[in-house]
C-alpha atoms as a PDB file:
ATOM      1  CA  UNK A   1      89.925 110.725  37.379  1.00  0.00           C
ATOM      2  CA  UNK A   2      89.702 106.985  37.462  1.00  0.00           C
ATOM      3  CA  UNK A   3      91.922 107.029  40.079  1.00  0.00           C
ATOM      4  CA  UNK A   4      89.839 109.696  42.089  1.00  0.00           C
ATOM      5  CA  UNK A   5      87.182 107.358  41.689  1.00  0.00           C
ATOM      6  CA  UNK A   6      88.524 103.959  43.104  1.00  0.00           C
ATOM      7  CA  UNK A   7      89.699 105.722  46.151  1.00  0.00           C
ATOM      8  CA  UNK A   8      86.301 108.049  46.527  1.00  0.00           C
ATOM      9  CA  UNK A   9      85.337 106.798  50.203  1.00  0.00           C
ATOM     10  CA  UNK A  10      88.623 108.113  51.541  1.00  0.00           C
ATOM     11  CA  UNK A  11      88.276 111.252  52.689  1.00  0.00           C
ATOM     12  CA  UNK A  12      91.304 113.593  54.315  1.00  0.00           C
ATOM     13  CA  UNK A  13      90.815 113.540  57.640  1.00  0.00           C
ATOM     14  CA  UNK A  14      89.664 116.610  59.349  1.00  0.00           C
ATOM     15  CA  UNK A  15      91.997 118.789  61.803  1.00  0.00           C
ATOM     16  CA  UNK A  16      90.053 118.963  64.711  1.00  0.00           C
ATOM     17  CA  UNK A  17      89.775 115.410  64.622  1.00  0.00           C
ATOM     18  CA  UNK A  18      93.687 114.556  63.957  1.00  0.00           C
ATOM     19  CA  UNK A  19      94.151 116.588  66.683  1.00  0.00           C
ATOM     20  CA  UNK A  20      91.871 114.628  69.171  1.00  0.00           C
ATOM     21  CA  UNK A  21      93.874 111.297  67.810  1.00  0.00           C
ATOM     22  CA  UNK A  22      97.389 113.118  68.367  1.00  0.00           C
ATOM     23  CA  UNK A  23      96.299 113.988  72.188  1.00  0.00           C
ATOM     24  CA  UNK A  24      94.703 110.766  73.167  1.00  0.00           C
ATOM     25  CA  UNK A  25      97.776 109.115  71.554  1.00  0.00           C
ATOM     26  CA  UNK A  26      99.727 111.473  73.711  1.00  0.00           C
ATOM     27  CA  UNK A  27      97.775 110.606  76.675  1.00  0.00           C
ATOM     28  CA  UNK A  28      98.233 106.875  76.401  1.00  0.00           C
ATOM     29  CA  UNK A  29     101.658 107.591  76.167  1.00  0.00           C
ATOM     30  CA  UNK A  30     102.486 109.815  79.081  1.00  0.00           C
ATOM     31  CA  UNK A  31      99.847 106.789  80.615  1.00  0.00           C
ATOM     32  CA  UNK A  32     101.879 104.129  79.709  1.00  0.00           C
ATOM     33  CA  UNK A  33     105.222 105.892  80.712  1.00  0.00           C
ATOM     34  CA  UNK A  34     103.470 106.779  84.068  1.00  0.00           C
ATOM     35  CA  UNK A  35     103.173 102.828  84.740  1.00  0.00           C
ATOM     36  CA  UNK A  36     106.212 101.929  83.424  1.00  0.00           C
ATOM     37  CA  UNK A  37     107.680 104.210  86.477  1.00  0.00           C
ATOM     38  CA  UNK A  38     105.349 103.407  89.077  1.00  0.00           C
ATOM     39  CA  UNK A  39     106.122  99.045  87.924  1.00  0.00           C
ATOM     40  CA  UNK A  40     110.137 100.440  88.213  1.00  0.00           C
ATOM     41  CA  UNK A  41     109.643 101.810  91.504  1.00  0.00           C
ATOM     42  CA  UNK A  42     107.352  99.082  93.000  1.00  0.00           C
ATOM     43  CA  UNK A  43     110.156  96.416  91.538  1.00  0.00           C
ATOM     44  CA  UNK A  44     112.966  98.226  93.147  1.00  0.00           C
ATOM     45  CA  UNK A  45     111.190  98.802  96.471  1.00  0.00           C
ATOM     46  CA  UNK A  46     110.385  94.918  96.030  1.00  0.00           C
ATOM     47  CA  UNK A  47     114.010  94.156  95.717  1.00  0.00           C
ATOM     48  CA  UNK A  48     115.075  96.419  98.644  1.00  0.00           C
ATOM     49  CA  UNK A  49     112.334  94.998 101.137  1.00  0.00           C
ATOM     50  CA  UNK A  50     113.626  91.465 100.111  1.00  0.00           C
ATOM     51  CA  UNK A  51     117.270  92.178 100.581  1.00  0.00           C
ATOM     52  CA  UNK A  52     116.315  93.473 103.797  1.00  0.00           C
ATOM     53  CA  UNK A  53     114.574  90.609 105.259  1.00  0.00           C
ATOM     54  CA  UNK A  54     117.543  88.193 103.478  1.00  0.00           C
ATOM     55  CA  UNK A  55     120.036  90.473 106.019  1.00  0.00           C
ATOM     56  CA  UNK A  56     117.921  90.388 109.068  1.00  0.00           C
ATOM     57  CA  UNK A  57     117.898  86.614 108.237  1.00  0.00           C
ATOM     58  CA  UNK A  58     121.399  86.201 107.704  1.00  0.00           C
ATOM     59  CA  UNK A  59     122.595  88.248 110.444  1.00  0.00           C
ATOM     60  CA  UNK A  60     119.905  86.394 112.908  1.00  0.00           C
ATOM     61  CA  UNK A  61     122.050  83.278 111.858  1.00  0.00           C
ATOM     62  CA  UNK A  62     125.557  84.435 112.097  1.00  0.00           C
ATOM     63  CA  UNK A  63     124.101  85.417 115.829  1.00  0.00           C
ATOM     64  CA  UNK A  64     123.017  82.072 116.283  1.00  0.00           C
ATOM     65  CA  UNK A  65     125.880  80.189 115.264  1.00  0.00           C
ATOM     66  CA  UNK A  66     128.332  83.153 117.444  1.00  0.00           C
ATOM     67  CA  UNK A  67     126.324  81.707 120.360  1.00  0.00           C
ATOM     68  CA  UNK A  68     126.374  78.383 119.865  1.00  0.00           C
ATOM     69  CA  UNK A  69     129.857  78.482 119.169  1.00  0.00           C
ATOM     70  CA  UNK A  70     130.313  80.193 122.833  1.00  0.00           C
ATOM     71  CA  UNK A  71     127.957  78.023 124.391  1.00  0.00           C
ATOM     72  CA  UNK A  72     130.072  74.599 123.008  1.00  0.00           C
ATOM     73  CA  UNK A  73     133.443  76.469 124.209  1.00  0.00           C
ATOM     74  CA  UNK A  74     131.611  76.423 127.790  1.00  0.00           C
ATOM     75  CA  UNK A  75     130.187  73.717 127.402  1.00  0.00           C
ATOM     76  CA  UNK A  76     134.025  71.878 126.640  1.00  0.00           C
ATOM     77  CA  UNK A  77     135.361  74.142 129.530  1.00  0.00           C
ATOM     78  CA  UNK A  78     132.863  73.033 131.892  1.00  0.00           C
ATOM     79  CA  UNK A  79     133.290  69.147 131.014  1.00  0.00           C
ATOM     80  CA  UNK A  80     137.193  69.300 131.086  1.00  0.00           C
ATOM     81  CA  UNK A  81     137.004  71.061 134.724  1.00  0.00           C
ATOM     82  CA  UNK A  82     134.337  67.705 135.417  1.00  0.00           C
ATOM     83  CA  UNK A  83     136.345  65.598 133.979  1.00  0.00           C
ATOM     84  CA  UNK A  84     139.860  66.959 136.373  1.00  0.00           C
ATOM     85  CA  UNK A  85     137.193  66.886 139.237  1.00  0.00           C
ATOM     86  CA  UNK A  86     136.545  63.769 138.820  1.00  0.00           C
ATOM     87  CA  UNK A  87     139.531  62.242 138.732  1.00  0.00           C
ATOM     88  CA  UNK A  88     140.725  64.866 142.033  1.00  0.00           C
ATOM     89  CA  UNK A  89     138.245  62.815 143.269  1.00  0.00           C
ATOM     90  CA  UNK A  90     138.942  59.736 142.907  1.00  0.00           C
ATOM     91  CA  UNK A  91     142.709  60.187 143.953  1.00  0.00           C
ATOM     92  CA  UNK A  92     140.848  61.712 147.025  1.00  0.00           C
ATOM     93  CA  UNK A  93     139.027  58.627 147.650  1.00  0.00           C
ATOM     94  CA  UNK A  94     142.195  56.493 147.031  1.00  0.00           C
ATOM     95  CA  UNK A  95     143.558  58.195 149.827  1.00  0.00           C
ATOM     96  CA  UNK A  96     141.037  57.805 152.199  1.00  0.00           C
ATOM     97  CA  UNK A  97     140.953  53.994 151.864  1.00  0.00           C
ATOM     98  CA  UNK A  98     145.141  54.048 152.388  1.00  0.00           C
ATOM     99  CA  UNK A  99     144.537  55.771 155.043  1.00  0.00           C
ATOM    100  CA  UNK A 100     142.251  53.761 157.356  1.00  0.00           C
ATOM    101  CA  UNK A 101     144.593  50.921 156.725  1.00  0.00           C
ATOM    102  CA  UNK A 102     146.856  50.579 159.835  1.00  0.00           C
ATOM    103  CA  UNK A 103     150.011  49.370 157.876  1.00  0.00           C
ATOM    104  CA  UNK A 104     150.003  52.232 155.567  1.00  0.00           C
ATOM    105  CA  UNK A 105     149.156  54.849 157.851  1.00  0.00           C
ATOM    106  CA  UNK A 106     152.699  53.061 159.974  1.00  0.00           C
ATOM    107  CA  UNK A 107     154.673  53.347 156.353  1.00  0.00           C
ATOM    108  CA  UNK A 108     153.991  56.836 156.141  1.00  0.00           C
ATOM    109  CA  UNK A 109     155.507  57.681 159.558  1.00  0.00           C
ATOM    110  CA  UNK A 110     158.375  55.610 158.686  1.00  0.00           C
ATOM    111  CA  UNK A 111     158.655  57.050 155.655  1.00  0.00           C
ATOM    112  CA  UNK A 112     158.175  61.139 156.114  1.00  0.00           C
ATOM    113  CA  UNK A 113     158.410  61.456 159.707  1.00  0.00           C
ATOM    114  CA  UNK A 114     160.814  59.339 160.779  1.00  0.00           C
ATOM    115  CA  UNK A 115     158.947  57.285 163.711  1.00  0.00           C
ATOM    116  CA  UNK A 116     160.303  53.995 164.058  1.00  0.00           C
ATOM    117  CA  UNK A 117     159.052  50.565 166.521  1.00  0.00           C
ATOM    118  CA  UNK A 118     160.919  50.323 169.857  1.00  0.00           C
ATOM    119  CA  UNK A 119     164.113  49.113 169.872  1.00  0.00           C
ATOM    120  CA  UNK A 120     164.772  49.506 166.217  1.00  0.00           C
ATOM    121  CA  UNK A 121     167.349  51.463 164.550  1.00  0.00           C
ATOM    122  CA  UNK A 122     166.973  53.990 161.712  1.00  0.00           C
ATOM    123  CA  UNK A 123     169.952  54.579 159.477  1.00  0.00           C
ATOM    124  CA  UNK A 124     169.351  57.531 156.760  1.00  0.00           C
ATOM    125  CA  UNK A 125     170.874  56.780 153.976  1.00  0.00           C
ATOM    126  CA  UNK A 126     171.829  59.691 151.541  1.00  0.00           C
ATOM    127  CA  UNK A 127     169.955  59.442 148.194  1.00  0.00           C
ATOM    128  CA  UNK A 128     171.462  57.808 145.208  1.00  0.00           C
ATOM    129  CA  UNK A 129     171.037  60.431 142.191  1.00  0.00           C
END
């Protein structure tokens, strides 16, 4: 009995009330498991947004460097065909000084057409190979 009395303000606790404390611990429960989904989800849906904007990024720069790598190939086509221009251009010009000189213009009809000053004699020689 001395033990009855030491412990006298603890009472059994009554069913309807254990019951109460079993559902509102099953409440908080199925509560916390509810957010523990819904944080999952919102990660994962997070995760799948940012891995879509990282490929829209990526594949927006492996576009841009395919075109700039096509634009520098055009770019070196079109200064190469300058470049063979240029140089057309200045044999061109070359040319056109040679020929408004008098005794260049006379060594090219020797030369290819055979014309020769009057009274002088051609002799064709055969080529030495």
């Amino acid at each position: 009995m001395a033990e009855r009395n030491a412990q006298s303000n603890i009472r059994p606790l009554n069913a309807n009330i254990a019951q109460q404390i079993a559902a509102t611990e099953a409440r908080r429960h199925a509560k916390t498991k509810h957010y523990t989904r819904l944080h999952r989800q919102r990660r994962k849906r997070i995760v799948w947004v940012g891995l879509a904007i990282t490929a829209i990024f990526a594949f927006q720069l492996i576009l841009g460097q395919v075109r700039l790598h096509a634009a520098n190939q055009v770019l070196t086509k079109s200064q190469n065909s300058y470049q063979a221009v240029a140089k057309d251009h200045q044999s061109l010009k070359k040319n056109v000084d040679q020929l408004n000189d008098p005794n260049y213009l006379q060594q090219i009809l020797r030369d290819k057409y055979g014309y020769s000053r009057q009274g002088e004699i051609v002799y064709n020689l055969p080529d030495q190979k």
